[in-house]
C-alpha atoms as a PDB file:
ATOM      1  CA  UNK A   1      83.480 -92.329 -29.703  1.00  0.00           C
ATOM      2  CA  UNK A   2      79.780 -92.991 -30.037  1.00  0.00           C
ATOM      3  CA  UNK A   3      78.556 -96.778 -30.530  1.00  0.00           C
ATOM      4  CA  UNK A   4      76.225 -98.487 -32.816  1.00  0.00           C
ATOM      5  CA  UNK A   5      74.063-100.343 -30.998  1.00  0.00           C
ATOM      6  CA  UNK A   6      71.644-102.978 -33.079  1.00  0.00           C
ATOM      7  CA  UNK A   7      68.213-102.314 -33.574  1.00  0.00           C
ATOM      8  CA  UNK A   8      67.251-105.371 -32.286  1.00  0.00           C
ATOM      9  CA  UNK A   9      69.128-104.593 -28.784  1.00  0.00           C
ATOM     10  CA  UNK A  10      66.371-102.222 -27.907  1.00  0.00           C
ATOM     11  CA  UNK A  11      64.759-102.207 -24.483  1.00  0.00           C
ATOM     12  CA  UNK A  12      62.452 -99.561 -24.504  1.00  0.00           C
ATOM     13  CA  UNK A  13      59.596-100.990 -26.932  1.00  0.00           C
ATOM     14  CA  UNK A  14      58.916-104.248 -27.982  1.00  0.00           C
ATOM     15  CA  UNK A  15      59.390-105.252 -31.682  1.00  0.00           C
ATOM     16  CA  UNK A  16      61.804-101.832 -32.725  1.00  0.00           C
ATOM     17  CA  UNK A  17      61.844-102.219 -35.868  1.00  0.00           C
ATOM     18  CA  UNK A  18      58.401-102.482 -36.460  1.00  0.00           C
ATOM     19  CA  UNK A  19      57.752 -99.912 -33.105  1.00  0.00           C
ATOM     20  CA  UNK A  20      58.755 -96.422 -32.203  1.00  0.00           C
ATOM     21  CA  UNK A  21      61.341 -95.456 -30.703  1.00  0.00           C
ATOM     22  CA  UNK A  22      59.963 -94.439 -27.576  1.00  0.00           C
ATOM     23  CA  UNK A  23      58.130 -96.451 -24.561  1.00  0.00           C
ATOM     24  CA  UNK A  24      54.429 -95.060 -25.937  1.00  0.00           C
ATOM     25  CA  UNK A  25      53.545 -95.508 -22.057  1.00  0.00           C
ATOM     26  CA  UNK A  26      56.130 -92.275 -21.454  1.00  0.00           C
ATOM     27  CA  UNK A  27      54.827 -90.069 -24.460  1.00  0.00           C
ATOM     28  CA  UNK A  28      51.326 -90.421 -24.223  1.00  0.00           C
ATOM     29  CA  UNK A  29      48.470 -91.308 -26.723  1.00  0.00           C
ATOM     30  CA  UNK A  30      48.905 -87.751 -28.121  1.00  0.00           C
ATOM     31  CA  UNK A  31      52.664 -88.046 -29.648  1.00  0.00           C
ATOM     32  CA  UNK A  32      53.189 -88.218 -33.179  1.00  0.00           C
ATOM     33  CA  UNK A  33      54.066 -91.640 -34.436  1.00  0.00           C
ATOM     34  CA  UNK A  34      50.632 -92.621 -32.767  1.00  0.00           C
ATOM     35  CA  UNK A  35      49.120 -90.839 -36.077  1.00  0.00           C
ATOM     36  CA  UNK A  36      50.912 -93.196 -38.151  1.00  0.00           C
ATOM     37  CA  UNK A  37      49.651 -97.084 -39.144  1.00  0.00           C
ATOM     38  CA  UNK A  38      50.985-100.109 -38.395  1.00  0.00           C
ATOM     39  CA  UNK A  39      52.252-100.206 -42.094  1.00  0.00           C
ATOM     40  CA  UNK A  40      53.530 -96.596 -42.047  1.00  0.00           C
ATOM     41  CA  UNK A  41      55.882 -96.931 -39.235  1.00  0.00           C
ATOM     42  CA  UNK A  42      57.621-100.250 -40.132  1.00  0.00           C
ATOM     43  CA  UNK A  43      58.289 -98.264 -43.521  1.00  0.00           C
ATOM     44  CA  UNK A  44      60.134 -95.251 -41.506  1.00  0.00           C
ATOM     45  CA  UNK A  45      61.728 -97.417 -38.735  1.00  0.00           C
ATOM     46  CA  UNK A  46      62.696 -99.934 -41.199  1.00  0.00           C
ATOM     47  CA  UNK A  47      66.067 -99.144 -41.286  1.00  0.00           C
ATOM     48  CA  UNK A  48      66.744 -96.891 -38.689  1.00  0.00           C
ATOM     49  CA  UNK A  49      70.078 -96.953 -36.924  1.00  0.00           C
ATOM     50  CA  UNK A  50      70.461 -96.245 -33.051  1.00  0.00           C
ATOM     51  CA  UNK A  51      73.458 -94.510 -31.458  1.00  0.00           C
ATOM     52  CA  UNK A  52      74.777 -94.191 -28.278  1.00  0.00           C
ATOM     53  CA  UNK A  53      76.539 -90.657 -27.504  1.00  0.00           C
ATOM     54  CA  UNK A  54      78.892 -90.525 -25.053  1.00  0.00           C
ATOM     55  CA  UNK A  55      78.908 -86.446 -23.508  1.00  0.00           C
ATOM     56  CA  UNK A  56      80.550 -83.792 -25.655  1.00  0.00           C
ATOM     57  CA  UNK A  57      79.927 -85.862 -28.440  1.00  0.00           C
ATOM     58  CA  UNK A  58      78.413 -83.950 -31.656  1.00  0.00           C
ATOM     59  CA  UNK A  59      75.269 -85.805 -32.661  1.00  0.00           C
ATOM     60  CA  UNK A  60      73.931 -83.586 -35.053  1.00  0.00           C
ATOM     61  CA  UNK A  61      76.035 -80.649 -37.132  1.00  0.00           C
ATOM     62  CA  UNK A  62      75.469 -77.443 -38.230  1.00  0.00           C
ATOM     63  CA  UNK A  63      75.368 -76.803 -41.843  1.00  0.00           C
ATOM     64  CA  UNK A  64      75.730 -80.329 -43.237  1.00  0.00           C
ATOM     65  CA  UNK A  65      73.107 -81.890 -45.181  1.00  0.00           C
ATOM     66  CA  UNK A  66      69.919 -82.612 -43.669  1.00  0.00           C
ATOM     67  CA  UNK A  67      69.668 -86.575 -44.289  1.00  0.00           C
ATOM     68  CA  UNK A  68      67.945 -88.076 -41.264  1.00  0.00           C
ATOM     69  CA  UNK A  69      66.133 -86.940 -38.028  1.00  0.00           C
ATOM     70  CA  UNK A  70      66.452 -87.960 -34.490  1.00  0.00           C
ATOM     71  CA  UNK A  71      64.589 -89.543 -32.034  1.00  0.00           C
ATOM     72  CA  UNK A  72      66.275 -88.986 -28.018  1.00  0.00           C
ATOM     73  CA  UNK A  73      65.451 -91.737 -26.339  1.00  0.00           C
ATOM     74  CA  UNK A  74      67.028 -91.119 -23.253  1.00  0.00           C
ATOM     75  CA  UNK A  75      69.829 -88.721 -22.370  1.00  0.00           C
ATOM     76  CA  UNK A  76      69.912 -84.917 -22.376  1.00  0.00           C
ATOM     77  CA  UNK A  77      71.041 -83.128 -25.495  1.00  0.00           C
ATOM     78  CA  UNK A  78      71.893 -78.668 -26.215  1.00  0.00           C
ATOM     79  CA  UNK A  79      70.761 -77.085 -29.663  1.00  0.00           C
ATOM     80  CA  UNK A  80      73.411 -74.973 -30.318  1.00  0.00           C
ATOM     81  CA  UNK A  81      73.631 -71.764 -32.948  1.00  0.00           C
ATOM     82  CA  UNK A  82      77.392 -71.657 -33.723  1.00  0.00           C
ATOM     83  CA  UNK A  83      78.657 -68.068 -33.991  1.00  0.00           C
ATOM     84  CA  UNK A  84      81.915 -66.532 -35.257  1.00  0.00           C
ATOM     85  CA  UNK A  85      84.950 -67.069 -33.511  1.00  0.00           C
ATOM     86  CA  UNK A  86      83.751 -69.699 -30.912  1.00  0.00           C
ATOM     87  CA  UNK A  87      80.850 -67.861 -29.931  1.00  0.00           C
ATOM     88  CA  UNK A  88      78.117 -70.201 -29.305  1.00  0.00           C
ATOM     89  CA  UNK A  89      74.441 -70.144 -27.979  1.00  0.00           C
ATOM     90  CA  UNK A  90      72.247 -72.716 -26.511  1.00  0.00           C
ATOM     91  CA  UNK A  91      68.822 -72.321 -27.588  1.00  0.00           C
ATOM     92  CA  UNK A  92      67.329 -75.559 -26.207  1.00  0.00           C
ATOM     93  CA  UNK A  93      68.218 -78.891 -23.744  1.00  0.00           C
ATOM     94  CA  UNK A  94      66.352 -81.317 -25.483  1.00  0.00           C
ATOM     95  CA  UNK A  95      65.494 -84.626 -23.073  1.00  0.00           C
ATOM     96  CA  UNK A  96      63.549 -88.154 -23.993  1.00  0.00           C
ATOM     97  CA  UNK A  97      61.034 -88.231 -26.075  1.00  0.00           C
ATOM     98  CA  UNK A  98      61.587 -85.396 -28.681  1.00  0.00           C
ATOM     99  CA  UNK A  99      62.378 -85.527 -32.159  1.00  0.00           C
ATOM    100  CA  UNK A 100      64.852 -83.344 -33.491  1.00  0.00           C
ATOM    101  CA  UNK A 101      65.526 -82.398 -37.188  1.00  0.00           C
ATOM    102  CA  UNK A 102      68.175 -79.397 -36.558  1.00  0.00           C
ATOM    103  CA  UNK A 103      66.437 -76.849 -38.593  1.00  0.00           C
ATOM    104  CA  UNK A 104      65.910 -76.785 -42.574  1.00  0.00           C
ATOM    105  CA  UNK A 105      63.354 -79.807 -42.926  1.00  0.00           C
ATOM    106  CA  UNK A 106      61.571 -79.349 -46.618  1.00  0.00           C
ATOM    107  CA  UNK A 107      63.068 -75.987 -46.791  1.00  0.00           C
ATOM    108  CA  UNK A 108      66.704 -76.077 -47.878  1.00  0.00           C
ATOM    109  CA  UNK A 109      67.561 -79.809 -46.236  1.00  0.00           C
ATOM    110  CA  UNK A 110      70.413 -77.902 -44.241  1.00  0.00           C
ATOM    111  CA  UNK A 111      70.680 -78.037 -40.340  1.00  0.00           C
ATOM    112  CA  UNK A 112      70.785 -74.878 -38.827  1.00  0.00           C
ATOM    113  CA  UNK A 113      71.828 -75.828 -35.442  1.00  0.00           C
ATOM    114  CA  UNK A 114      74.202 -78.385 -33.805  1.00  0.00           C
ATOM    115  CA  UNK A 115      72.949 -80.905 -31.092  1.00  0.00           C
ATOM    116  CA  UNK A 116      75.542 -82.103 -28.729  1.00  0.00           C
ATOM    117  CA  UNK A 117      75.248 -84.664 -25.900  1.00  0.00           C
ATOM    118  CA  UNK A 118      75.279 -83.611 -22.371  1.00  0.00           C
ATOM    119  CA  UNK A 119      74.706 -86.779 -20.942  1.00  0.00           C
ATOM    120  CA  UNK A 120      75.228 -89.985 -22.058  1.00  0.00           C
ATOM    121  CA  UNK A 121      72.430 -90.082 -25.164  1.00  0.00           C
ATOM    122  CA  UNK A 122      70.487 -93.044 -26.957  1.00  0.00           C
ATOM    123  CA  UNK A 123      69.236 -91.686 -30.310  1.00  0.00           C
ATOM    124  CA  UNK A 124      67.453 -92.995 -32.986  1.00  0.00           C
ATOM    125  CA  UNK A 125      68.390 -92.005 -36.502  1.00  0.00           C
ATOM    126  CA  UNK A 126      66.087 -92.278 -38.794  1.00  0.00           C
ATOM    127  CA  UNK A 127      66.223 -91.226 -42.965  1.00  0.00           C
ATOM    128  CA  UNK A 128      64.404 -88.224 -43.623  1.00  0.00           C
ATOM    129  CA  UNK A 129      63.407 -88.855 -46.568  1.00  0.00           C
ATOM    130  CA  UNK A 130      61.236 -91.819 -45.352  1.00  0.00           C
ATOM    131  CA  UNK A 131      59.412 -88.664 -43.061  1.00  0.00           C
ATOM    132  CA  UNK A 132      58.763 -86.682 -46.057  1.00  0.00           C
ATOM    133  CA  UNK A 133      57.417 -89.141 -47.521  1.00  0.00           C
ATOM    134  CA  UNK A 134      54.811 -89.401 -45.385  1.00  0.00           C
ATOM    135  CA  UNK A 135      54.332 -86.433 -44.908  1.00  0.00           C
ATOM    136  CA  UNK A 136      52.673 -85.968 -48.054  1.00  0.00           C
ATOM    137  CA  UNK A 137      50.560 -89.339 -47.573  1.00  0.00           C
ATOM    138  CA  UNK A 138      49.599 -88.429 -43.811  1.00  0.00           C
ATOM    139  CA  UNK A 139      47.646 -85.106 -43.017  1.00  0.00           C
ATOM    140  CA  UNK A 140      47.305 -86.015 -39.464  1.00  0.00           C
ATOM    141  CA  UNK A 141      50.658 -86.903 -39.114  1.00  0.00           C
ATOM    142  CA  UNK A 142      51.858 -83.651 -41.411  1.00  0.00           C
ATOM    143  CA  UNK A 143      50.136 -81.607 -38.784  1.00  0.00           C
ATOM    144  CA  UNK A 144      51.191 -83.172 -35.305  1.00  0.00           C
ATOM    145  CA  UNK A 145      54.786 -82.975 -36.719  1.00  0.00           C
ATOM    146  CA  UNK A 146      54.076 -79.335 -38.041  1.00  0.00           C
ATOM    147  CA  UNK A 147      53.067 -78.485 -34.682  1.00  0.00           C
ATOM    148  CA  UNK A 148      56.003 -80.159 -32.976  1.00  0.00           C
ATOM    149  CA  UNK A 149      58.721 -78.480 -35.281  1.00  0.00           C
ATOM    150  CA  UNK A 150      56.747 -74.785 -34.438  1.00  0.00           C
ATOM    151  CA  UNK A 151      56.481 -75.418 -30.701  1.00  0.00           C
ATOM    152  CA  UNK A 152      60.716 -76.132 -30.949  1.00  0.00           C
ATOM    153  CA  UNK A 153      60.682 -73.014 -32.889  1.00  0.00           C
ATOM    154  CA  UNK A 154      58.852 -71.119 -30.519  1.00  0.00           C
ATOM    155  CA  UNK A 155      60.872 -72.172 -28.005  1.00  0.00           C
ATOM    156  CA  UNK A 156      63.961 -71.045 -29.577  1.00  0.00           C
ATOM    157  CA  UNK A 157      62.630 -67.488 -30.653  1.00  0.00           C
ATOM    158  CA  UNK A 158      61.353 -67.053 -27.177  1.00  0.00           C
ATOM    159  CA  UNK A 159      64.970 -67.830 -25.774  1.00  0.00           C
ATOM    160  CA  UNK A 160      66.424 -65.253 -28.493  1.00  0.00           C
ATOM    161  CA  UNK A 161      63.585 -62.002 -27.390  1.00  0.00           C
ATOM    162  CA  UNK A 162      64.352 -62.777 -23.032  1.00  0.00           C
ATOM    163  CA  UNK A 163      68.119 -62.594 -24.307  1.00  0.00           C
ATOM    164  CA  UNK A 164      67.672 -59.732 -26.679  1.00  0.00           C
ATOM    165  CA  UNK A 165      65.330 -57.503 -23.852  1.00  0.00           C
ATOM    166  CA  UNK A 166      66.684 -58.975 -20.376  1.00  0.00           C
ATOM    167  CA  UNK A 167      69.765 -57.683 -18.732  1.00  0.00           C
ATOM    168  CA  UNK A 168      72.293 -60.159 -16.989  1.00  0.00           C
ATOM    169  CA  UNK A 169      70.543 -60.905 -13.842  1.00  0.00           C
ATOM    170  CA  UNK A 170      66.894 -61.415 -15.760  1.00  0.00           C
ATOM    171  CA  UNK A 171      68.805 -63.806 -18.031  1.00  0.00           C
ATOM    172  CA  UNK A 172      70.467 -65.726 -15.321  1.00  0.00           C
ATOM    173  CA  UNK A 173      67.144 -66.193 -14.259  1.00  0.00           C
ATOM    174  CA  UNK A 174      65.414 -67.476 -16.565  1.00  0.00           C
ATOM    175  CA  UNK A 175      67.985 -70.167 -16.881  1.00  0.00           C
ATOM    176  CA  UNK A 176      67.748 -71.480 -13.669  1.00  0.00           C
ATOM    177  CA  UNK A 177      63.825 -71.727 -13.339  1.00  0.00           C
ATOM    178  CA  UNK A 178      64.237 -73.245 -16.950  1.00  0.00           C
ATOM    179  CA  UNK A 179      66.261 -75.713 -16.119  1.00  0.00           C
ATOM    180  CA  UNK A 180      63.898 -76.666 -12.951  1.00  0.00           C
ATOM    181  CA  UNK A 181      60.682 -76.051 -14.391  1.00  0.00           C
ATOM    182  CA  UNK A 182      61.000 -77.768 -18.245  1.00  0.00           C
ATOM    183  CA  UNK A 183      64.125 -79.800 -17.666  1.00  0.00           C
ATOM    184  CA  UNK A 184      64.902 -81.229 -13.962  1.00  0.00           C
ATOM    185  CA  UNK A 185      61.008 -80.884 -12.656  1.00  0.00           C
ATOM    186  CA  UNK A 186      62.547 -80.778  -9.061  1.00  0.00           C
ATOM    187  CA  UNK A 187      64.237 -78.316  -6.669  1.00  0.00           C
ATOM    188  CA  UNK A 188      66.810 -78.835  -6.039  1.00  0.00           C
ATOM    189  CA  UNK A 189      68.011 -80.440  -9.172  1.00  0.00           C
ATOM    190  CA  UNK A 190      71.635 -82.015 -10.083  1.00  0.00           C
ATOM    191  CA  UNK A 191      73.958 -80.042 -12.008  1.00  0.00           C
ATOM    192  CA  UNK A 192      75.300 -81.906 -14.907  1.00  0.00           C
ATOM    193  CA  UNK A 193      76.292 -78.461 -16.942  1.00  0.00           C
ATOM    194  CA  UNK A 194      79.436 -76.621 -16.849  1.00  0.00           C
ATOM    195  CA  UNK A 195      79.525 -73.044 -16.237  1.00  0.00           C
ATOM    196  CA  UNK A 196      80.492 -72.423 -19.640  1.00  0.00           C
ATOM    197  CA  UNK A 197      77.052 -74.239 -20.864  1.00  0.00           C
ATOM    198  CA  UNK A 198      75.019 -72.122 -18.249  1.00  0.00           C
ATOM    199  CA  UNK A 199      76.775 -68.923 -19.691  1.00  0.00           C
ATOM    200  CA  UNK A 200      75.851 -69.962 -23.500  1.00  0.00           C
ATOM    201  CA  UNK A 201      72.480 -70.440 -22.414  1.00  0.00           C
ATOM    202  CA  UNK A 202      72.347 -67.443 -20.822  1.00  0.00           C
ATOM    203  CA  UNK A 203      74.142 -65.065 -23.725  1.00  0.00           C
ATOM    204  CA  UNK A 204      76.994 -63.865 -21.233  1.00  0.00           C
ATOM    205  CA  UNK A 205      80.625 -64.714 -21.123  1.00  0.00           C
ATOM    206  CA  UNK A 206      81.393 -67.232 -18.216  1.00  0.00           C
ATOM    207  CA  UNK A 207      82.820 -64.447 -15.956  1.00  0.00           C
ATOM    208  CA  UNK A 208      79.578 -62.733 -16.176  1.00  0.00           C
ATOM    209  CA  UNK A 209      77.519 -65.626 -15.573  1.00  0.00           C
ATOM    210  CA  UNK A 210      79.593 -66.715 -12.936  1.00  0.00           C
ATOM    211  CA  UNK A 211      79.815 -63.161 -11.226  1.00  0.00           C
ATOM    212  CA  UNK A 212      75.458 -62.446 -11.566  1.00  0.00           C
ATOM    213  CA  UNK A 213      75.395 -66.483  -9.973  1.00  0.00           C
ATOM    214  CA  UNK A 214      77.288 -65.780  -6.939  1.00  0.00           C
ATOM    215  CA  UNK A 215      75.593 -62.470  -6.387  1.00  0.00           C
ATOM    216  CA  UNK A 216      71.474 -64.334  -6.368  1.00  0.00           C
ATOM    217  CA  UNK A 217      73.925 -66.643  -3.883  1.00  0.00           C
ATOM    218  CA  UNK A 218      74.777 -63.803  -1.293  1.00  0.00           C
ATOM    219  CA  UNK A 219      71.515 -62.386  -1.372  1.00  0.00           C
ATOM    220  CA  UNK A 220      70.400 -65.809  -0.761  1.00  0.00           C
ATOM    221  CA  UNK A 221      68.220 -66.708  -3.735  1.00  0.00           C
ATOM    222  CA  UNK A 222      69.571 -69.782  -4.645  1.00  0.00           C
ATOM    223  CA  UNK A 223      72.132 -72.313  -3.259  1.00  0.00           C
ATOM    224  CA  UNK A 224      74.745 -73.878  -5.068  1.00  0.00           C
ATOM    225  CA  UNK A 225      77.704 -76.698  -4.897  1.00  0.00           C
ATOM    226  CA  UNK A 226      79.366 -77.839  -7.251  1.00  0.00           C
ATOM    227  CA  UNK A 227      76.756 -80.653  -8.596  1.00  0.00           C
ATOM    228  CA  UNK A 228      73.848 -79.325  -6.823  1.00  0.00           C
ATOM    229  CA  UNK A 229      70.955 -75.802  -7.467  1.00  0.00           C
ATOM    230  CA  UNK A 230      68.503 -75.490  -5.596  1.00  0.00           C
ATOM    231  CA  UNK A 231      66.593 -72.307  -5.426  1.00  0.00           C
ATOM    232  CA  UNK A 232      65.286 -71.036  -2.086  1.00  0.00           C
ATOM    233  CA  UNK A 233      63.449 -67.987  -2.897  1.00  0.00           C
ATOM    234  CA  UNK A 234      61.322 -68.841  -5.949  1.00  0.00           C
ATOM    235  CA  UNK A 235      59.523 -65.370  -6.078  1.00  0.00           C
ATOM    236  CA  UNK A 236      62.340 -63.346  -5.583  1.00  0.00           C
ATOM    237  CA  UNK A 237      64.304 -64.892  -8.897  1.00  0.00           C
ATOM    238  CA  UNK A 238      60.345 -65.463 -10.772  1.00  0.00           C
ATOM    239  CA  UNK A 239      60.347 -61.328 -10.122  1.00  0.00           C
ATOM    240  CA  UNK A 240      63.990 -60.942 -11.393  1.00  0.00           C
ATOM    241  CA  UNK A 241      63.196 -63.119 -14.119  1.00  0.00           C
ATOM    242  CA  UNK A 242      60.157 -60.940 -15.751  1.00  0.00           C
ATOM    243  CA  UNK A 243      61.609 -57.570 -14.621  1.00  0.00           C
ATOM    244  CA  UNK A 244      64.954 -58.482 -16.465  1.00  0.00           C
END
């Protein structure tokens, strides 16, 4: 089960209900509550809630009513597009530091996506209809968290067209230098996914996945244990990757 955890227990940023939810040090002057006043974020934190997830846990569904946004403050999360019959497909690992709305913000205040914890996960929930309202009181912040949502959504598409155009191999990939490149930033990097979870991020059934994984093994691309990748010739999978 996931636990509440009082506001007031925070440890990454003094004052958290008057603060953001993230250690501004990490993000950067650039992120977006840094457009907002003094005044305007007590008014959205005011009554946020924080959450621990425990993994496996559902933090966010698909299809239910769109009624706050969250902040991951530490933890790794997957967006995932539910499909008929069990069929899922990981569009995103989302990590510390991002806001997440799960699709349907102003437009029909429906997620589109689930989020799920893949690690243990401290989120921030916060009522979305605190955001839109400052939204239509802050242009700067309007656009910074217009060009958050896009980048997301550019993110996603882009994982949809290398799935749609790549064969097997191309897609296995691409998942692997993903998940060093944007995710891990090291080589070798700890595994914390299941097979299953690598195969739903890389459109294939877990035999496949499994089968195109042990084949970039023997030819001595990468090497694997059970908690452990580490790729060995970069290149050689970068020139699998864009020839698909």
């Amino acid at each position: 089960m996931s636990d509440y955890l009082s506001v007031n227990g925070c440890d990454k940023c003094e004052g958290c209900r008057n603060d953001c939810c993230f250690n501004r040090r990490d993000c950067g002057d650039s992120h977006i509550f840094n457009h907002l006043s003094k005044e305007e974020l007590h008014f959205l934190m005011g009554n946020k809630r924080q959450i621990r997830f425990k993994p496996g846990e559902t933090v966010l569904k698909q299809n239910t009513p769109l009624t706050h946004i969250i902040c991951i403050r530490s933890g790794l999360a997957k967006v995932v597009s539910e499909g008929p019959k069990g069929k899922n497909l990981i569009l995103q690992i989302v990590k510390e530091n991002n806001i997440f709305t799960g699709g349907g913000a102003i437009i029909n205040d429906f997620r589109h996506f689930s989020v799920t914890a893949v690690t243990n996960l401290d989120c921030c929930f916060i009522e979305s209809s605190k955001l839109f309202e400052l939204l239509t009181q802050n242009s700067s912040f309007s656009v910074e968290l217009l060009k958050h949502c896009n980048s997301q959504h550019l993110k996603m598409l882009n994982t949809l067209i290398n799935l749609t155009h790549k064969y097997m191999p191309g897609r296995v990939a691409d998942t692997l230098l993903y998940l060093k490149d944007q995710i891990f930033n090291s080589n070798p990097y700890h595994f914390v996914f299941t097979k299953q979870e690598l195969a739903d991020m890389s459109g294939m059934t877990k035999e496949s996945f499994i089968r195109n994984l042990k084949e970039l093994e023997e030819s001595g691309i990468i090497r694997h244990s059970r908690n452990t990748m580490e790729i060995i010739k970069e290149e050689d999978l970068t020139e699998i990757s864009k020839n698909g």
